[in-house]
C-alpha atoms as a PDB file:
ATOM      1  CA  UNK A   1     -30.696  18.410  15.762  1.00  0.00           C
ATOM      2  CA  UNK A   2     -28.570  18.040  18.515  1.00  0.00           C
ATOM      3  CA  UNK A   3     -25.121  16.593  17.952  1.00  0.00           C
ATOM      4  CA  UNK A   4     -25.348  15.087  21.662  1.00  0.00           C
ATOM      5  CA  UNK A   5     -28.781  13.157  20.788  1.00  0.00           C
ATOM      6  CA  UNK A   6     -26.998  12.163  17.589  1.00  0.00           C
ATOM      7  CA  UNK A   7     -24.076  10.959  19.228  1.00  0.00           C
ATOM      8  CA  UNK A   8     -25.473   8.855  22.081  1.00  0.00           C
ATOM      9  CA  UNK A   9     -24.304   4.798  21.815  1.00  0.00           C
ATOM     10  CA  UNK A  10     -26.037   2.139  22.636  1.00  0.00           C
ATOM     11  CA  UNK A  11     -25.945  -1.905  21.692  1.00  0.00           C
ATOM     12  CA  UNK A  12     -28.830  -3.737  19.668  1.00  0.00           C
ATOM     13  CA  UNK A  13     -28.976  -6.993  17.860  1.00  0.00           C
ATOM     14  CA  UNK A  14     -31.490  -6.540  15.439  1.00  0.00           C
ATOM     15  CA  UNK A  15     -33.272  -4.217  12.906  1.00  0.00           C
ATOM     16  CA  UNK A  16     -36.517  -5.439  11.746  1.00  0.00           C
ATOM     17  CA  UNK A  17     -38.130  -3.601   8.461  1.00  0.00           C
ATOM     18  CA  UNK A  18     -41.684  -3.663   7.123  1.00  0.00           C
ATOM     19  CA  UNK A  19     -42.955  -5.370  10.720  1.00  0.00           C
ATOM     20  CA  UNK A  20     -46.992  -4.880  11.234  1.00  0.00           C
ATOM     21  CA  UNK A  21     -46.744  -5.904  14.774  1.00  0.00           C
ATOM     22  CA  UNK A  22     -45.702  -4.133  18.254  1.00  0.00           C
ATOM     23  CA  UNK A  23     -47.591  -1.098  17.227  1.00  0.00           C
ATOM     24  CA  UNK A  24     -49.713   0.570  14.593  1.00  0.00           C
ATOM     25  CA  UNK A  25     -48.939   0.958  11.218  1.00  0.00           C
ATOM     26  CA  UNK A  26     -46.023  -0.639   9.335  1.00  0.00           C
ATOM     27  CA  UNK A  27     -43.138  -0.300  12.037  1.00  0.00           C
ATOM     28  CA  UNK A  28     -39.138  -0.846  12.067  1.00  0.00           C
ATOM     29  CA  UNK A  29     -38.322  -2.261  15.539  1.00  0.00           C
ATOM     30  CA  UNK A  30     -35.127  -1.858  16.723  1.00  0.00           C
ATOM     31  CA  UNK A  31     -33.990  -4.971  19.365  1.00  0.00           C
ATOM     32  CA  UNK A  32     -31.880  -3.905  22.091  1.00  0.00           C
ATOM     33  CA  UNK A  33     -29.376  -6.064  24.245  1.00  0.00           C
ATOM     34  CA  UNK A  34     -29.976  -6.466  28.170  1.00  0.00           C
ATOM     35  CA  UNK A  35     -32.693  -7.563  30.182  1.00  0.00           C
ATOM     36  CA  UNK A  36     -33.631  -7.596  33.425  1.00  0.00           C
ATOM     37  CA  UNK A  37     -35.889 -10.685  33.541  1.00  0.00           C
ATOM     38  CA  UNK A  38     -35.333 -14.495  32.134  1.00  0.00           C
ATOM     39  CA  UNK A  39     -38.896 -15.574  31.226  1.00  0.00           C
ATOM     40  CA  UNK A  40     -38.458 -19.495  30.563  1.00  0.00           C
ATOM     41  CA  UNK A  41     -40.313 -18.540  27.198  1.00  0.00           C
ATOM     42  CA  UNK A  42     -38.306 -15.298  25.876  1.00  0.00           C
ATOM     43  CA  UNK A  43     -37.813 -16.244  22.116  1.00  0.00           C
ATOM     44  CA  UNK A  44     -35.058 -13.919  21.758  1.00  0.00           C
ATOM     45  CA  UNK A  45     -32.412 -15.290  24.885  1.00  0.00           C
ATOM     46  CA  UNK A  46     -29.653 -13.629  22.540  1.00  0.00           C
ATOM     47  CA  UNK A  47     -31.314 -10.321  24.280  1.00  0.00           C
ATOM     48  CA  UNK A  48     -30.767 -11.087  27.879  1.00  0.00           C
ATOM     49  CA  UNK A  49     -26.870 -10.333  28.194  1.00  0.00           C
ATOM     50  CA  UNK A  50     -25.868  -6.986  28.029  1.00  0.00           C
ATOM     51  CA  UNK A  51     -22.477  -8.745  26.802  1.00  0.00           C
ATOM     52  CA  UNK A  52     -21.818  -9.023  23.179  1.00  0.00           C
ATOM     53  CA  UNK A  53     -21.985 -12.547  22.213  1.00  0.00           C
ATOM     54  CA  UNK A  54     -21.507 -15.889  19.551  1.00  0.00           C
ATOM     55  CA  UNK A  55     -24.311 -17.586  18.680  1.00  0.00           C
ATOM     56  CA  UNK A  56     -24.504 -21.010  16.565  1.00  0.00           C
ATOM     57  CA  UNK A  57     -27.200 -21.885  13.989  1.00  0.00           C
ATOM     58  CA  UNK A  58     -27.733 -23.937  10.833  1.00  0.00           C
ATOM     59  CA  UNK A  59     -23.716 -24.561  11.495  1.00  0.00           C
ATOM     60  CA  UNK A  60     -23.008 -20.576  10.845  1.00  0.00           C
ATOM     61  CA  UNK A  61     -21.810 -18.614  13.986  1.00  0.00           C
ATOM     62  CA  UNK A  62     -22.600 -15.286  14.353  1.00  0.00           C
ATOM     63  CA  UNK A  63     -21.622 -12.244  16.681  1.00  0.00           C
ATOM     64  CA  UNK A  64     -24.829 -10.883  18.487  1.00  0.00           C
ATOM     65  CA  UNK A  65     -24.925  -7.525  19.631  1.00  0.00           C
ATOM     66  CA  UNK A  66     -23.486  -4.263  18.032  1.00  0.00           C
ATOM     67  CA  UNK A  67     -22.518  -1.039  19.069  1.00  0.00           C
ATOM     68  CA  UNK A  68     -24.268   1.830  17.413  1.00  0.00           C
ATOM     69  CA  UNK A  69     -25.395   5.457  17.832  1.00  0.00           C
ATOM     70  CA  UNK A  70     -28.528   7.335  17.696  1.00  0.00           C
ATOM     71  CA  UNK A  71     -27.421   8.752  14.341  1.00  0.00           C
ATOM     72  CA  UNK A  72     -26.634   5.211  12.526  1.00  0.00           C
ATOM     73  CA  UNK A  73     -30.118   4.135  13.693  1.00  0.00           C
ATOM     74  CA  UNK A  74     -32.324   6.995  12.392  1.00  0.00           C
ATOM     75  CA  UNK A  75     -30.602   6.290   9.088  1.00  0.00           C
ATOM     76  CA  UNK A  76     -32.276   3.246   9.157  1.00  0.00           C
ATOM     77  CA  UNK A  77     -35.080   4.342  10.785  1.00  0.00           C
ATOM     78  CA  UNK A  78     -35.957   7.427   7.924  1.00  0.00           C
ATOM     79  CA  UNK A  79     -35.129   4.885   4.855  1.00  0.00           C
ATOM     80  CA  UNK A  80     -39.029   3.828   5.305  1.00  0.00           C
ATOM     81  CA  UNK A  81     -40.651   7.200   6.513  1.00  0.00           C
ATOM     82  CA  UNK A  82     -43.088   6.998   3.841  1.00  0.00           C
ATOM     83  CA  UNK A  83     -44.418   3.548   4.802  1.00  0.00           C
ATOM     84  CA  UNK A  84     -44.967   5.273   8.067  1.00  0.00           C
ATOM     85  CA  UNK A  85     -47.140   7.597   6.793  1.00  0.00           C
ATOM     86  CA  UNK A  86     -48.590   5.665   4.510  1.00  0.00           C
ATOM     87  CA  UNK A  87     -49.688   2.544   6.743  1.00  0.00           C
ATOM     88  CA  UNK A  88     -51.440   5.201   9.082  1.00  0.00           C
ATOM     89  CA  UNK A  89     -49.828   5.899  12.312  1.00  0.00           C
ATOM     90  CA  UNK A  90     -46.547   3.708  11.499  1.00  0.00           C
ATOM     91  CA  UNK A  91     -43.143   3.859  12.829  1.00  0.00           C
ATOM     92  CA  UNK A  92     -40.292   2.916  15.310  1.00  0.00           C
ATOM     93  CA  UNK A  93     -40.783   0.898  18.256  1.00  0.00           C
ATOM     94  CA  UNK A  94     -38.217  -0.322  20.501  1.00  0.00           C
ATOM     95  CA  UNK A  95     -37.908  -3.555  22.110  1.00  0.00           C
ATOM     96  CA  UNK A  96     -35.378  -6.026  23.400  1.00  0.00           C
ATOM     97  CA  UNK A  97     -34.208  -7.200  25.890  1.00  0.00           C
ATOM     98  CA  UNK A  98     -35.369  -4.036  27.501  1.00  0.00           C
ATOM     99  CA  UNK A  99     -35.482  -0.566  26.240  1.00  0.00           C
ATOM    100  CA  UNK A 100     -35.263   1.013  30.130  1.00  0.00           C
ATOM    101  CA  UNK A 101     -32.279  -0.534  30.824  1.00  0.00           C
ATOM    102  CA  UNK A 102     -30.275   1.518  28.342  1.00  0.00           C
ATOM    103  CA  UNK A 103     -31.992   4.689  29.281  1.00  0.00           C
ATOM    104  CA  UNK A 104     -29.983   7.243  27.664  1.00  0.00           C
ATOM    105  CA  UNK A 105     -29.778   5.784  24.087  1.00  0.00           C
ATOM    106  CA  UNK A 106     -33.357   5.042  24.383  1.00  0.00           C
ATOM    107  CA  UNK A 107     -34.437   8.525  25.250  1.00  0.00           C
ATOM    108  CA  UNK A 108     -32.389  10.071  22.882  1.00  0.00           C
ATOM    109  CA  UNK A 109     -33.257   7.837  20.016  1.00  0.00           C
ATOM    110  CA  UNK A 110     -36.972   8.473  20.737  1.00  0.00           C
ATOM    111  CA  UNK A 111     -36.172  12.093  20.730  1.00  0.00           C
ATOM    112  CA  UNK A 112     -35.029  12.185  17.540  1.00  0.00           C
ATOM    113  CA  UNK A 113     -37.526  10.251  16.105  1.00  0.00           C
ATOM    114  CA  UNK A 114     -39.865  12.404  17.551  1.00  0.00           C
ATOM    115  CA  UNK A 115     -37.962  15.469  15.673  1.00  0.00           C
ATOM    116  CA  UNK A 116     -38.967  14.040  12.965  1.00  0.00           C
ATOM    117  CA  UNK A 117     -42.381  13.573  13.454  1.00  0.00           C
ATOM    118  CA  UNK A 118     -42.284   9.619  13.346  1.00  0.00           C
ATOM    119  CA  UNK A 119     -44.436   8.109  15.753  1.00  0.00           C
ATOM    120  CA  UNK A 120     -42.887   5.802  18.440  1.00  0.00           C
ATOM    121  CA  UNK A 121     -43.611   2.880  20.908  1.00  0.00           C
ATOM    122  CA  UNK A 122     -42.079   0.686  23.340  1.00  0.00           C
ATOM    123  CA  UNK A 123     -41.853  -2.901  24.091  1.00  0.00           C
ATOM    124  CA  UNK A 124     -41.332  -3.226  27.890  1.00  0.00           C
ATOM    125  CA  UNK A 125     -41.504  -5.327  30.839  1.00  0.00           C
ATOM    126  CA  UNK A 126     -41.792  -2.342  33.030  1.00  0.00           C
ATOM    127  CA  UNK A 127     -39.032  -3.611  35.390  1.00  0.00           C
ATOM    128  CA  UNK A 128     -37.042  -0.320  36.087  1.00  0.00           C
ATOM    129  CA  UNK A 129     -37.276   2.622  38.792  1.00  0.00           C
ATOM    130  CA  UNK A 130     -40.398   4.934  37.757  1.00  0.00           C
ATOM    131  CA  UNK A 131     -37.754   7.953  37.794  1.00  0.00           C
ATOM    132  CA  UNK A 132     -36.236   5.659  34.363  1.00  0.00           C
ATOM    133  CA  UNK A 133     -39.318   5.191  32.842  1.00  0.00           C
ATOM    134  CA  UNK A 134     -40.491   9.005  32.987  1.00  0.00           C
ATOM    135  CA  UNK A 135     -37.161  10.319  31.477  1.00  0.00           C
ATOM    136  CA  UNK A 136     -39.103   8.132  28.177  1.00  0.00           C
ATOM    137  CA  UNK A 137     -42.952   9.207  28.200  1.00  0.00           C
ATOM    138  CA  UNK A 138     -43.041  12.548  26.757  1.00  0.00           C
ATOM    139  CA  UNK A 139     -41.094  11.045  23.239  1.00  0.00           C
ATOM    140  CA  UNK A 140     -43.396   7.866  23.446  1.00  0.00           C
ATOM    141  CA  UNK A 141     -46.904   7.359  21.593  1.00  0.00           C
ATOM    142  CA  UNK A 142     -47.635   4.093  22.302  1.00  0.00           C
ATOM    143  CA  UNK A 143     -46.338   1.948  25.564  1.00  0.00           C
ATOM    144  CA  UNK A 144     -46.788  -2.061  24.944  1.00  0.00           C
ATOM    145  CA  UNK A 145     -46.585  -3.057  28.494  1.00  0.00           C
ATOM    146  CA  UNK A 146     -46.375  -6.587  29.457  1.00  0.00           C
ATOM    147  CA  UNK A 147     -48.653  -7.813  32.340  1.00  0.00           C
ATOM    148  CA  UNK A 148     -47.750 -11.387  32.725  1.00  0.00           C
ATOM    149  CA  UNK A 149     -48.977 -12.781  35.918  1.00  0.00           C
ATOM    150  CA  UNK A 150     -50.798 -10.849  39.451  1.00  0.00           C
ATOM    151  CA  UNK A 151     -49.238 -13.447  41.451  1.00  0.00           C
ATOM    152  CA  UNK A 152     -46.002 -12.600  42.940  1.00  0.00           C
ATOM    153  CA  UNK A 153     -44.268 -16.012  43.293  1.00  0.00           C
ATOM    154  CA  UNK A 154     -45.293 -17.833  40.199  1.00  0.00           C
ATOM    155  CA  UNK A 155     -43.889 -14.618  38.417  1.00  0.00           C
ATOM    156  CA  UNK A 156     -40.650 -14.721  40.006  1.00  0.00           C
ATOM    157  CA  UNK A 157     -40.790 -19.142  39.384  1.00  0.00           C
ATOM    158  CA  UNK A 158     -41.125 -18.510  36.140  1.00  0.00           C
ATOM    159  CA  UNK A 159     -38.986 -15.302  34.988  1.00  0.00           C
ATOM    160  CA  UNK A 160     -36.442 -14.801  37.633  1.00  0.00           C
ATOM    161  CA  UNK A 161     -38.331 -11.453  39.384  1.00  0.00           C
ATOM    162  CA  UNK A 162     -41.832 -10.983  41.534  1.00  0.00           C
ATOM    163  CA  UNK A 163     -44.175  -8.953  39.419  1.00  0.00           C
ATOM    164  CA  UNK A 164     -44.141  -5.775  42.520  1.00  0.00           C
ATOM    165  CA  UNK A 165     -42.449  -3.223  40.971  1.00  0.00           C
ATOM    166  CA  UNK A 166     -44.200  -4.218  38.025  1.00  0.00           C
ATOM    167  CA  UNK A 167     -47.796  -3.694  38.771  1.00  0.00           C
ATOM    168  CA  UNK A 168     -46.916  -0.361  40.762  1.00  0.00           C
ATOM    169  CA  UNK A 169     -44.967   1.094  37.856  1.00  0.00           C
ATOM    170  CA  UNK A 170     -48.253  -0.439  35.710  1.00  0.00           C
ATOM    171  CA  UNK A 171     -50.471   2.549  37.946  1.00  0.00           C
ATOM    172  CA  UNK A 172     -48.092   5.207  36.915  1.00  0.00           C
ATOM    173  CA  UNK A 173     -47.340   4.642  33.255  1.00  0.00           C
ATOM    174  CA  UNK A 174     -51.320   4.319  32.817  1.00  0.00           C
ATOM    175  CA  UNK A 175     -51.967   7.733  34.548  1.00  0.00           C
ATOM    176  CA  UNK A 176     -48.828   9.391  32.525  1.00  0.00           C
ATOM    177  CA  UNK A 177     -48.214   7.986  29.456  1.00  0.00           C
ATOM    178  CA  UNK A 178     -50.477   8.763  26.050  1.00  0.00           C
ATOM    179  CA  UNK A 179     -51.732   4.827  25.499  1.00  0.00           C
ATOM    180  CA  UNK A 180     -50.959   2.099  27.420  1.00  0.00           C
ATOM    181  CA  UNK A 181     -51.834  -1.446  25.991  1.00  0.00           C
ATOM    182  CA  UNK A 182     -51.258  -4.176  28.059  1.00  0.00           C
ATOM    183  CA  UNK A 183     -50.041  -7.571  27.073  1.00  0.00           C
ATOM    184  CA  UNK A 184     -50.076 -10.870  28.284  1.00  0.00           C
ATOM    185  CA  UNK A 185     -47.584 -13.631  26.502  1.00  0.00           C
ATOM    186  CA  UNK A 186     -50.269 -16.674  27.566  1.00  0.00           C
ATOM    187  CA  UNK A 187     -48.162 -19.612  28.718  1.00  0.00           C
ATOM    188  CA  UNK A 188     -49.133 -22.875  29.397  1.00  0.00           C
ATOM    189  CA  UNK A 189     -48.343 -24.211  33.216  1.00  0.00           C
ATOM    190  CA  UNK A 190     -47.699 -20.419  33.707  1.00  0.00           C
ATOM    191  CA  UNK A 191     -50.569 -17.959  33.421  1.00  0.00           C
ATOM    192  CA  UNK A 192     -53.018 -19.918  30.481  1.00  0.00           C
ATOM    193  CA  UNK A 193     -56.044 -20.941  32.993  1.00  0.00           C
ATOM    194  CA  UNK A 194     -59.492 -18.691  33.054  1.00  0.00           C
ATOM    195  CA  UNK A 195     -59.105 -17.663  36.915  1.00  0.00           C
ATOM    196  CA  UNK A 196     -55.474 -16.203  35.836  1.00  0.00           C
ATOM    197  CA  UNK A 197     -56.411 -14.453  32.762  1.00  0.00           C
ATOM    198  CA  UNK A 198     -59.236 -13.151  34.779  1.00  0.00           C
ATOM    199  CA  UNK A 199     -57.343 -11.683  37.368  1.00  0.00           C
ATOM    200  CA  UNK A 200     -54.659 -10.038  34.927  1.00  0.00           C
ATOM    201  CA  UNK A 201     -57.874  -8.364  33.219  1.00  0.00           C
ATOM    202  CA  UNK A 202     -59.515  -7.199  36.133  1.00  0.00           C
ATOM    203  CA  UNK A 203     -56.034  -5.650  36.800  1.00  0.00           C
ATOM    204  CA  UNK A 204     -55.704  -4.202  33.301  1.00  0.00           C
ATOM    205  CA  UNK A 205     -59.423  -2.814  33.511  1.00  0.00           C
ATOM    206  CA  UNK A 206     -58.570  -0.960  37.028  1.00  0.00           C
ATOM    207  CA  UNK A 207     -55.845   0.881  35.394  1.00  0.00           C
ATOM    208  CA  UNK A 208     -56.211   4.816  34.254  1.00  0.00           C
ATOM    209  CA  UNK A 209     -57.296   4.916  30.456  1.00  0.00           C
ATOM    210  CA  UNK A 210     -56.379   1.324  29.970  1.00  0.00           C
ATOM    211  CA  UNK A 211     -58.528   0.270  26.966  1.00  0.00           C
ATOM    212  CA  UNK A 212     -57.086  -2.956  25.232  1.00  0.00           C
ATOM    213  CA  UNK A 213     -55.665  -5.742  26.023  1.00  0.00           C
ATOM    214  CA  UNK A 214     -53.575  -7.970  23.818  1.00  0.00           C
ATOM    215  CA  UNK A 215     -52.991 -12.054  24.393  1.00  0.00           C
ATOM    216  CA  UNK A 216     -50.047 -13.531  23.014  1.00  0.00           C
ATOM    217  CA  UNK A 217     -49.818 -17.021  22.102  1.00  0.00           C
ATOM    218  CA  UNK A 218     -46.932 -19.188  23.179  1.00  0.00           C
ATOM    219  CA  UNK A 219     -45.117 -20.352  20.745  1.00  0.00           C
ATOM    220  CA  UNK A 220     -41.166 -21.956  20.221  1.00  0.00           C
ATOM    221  CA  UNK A 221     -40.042 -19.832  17.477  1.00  0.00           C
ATOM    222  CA  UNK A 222     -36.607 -19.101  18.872  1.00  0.00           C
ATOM    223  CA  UNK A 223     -36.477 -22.121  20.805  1.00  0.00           C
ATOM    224  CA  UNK A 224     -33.349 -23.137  18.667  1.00  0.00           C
ATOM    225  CA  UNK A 225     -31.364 -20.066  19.532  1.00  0.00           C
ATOM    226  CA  UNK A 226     -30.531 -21.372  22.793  1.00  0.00           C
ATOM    227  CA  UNK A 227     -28.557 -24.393  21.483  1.00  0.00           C
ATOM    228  CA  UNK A 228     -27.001 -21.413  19.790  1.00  0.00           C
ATOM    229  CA  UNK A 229     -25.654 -20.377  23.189  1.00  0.00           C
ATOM    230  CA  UNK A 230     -25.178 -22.820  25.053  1.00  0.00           C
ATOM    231  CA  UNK A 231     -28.383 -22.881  27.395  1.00  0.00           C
ATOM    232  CA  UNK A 232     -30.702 -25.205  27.720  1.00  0.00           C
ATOM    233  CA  UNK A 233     -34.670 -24.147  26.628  1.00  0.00           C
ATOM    234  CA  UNK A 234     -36.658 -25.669  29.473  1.00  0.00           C
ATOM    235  CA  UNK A 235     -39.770 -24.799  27.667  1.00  0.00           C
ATOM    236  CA  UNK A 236     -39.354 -27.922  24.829  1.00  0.00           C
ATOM    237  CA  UNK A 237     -42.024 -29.748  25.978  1.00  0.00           C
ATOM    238  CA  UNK A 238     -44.622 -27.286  26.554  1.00  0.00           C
ATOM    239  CA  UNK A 239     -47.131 -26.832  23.313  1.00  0.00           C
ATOM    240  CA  UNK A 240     -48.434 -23.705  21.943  1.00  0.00           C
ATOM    241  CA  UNK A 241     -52.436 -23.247  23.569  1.00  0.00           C
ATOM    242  CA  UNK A 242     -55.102 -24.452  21.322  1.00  0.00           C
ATOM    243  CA  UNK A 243     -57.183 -21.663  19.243  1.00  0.00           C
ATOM    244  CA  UNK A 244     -60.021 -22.748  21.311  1.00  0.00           C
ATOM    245  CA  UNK A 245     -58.441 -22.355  24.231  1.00  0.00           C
ATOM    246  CA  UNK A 246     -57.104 -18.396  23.321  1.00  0.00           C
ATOM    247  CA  UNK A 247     -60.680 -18.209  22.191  1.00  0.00           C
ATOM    248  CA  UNK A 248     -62.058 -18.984  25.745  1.00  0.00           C
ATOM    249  CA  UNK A 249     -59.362 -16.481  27.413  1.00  0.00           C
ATOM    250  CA  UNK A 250     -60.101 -13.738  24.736  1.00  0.00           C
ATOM    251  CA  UNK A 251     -63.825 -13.901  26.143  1.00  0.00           C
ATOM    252  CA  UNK A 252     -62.602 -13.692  29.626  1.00  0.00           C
ATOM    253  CA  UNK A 253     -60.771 -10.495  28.463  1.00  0.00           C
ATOM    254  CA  UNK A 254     -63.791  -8.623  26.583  1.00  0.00           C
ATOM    255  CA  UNK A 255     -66.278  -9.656  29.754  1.00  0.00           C
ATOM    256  CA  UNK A 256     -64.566  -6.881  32.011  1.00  0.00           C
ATOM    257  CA  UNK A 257     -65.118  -4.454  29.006  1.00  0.00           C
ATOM    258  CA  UNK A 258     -61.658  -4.174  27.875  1.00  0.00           C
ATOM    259  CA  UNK A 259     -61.062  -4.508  24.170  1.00  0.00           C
ATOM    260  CA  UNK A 260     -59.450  -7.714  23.860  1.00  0.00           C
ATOM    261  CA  UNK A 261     -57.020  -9.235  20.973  1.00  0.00           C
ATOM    262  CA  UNK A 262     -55.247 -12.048  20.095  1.00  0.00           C
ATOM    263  CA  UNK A 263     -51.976 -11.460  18.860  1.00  0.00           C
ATOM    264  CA  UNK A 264     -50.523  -7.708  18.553  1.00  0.00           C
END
C-alpha cells in the first residue's frame, strides 16, 4: 500500500469495538474531532472543536482528541477483520464530529480499508461542498446521512446552520453514492410532530434509490459531558419521545413506502 495513504494524520477521540450500530454487521467506528454544526442534542459536544481539549467526569479529567495516522488506525481497524466477515457485511464506519471536514485523512483511511476488502460507511451531516464529499464515494459502501428537518429556519434555531446545502448535497449523494440511508435524530420541540416527520419522508422518498429510513430517538446519554467542558446542555429538560409516539412517526415513515426503522 501506499506509504502516502499510510502516512496521512488526522485527530479522533474515540475507537469503538464490537459496535452493531451505524452500519451492517459488527462495526469499529472511529469518532473524529470537528464539526460544522452544534445540534442542541449532539451527545458527543467533545466532537465539535477541532481543538484538542480537557474534559471533566466522575472527578477524572481527561485529554480529548488525539493525533493519529491512517496506519495507527487500520491497526486497530484489522485486529477484528474476522468479526467483519463473520457478522455479514461488517466493518469500519466513520463518524464524529464530521468525517468531511477532515477530508484527506478520511479519504485515505477509507482507501485503505477498502485495500483490504473491509467494507466501510459514513456518519455525516452532509454539510460540506459536493466537490468534498465526491473525493469519499468511490471508497464508501454505505452513507448514513442525516436528514433532520425540511424547514430552513427551525434547522438553523436549532443546530447553528439552515438545512440548504444540506438537502441539495442530499440529491447528489443519492444519485452517486452505492446506498444512502437517511436518518432522522427525532427531537422533541424540534422535528418530533407527524406533519414534520411527514415532510422529511416525503423528502427521503423523492430521492434517487433512497430505500430506508432510520428514526432516532432522543435521548441524554452524553448530556453530562458538557459539564465536562464547561457548556451548558440546554436540552435538560426535554424527555426522550414515548415508544408510542416513535411508533406513530415510524407509520408515517412506512406510508410513503420507504422502509422505516427505529433506531440504526
Amino acid at each position: 500500500m501506499d506509504n502516502k495513504i499510510l502516512e496521512t494524520k488526522g485527530r479522533i477521540f474515540n475507537i469503538q469495538r464490537f459496535s452493531i450500530h451505524d452500519g451492517p454487521g459488527i462495526r469499529t467506528i472511529i469518532f473524529l474531532k470537528g464539526c460544522p454544526l452544534r445540534c442542541r442534542w449532539c451527545c458527543n459536544p467533545e466532537s465539535q472543536e477541532w481543538k484538542h481539549e480537557t474534559i471533566v467526569t466522575g472527578g477524572v479529567t481527561k485529554e480529548v482528541g488525539r493525533d493519529v495516522t491512517v496506519e495507527e488506525v487500520m491497526e486497530e481497524i484489522l485486529r477484528d477483520r474476522v468479526y467483519y466477515n463473520r457478522s455479514g457485511g461488517g466493518g469500519v464506519t466513520l463518524s464524529g464530529g464530521e468525517c468531511l471536514w477532515q477530508p484527506d485523512f478520511s479519504e485515505a483511511l477509507l482507501k485503505a480499508s477498502k485495500e483490504y476488502g473491509i467494507s466501510t460507511a459514513i456518519e455525516t451531516t452532509g454539510y460540506a461542498e459536493m466537490d468534498v464529499i465526491r473525493r469519499l464515494l468511490p471508497y464508501v459502501d454505505t452513507v448514513l446521512m442525516d436528514i433532520k428537518h425540511t424547514d430552513p429556519e427551525k434547522h438553523k434555531e436549532f443546530t447553528t446552520r439552515d438545512n440548504g446545502l444540506i438537502l441539495e448535497n442530499a440529491k447528489h449523494i443519492a444519485r452517486e453514492a452505492k446506498c444512502l440511508i437517511v436518518r432522522t435524530p427525532v427531537i422533541p420541540t424540534f422535528n418530533d410532530t407527524e406533519d414534520e416527520i411527514r415532510s422529511i419522508a416525503n423528502f427521503a422518498k423523492s430521492l434517487d434509490g433512497v430505500r430506508e429510513m432510520h428514526l432516532l430517538p432522543y435521548h441524554r446519554i452524553g448530556s453530562d459531558k458538557y459539564a465536562g467542558l464547561g457548556r451548558q446542555y440546554t436540552m435538560a429538560h426535554i424527555s426522550p419521545p414515548k415508544k408510542e409516539q416513535m411508533e406513530k412517526l415510524l407509520a408515517i415513515v412506512n406510508e410513503t413506502g420507504l422502509i422505516g426503522k427505529i433506531g440504526g
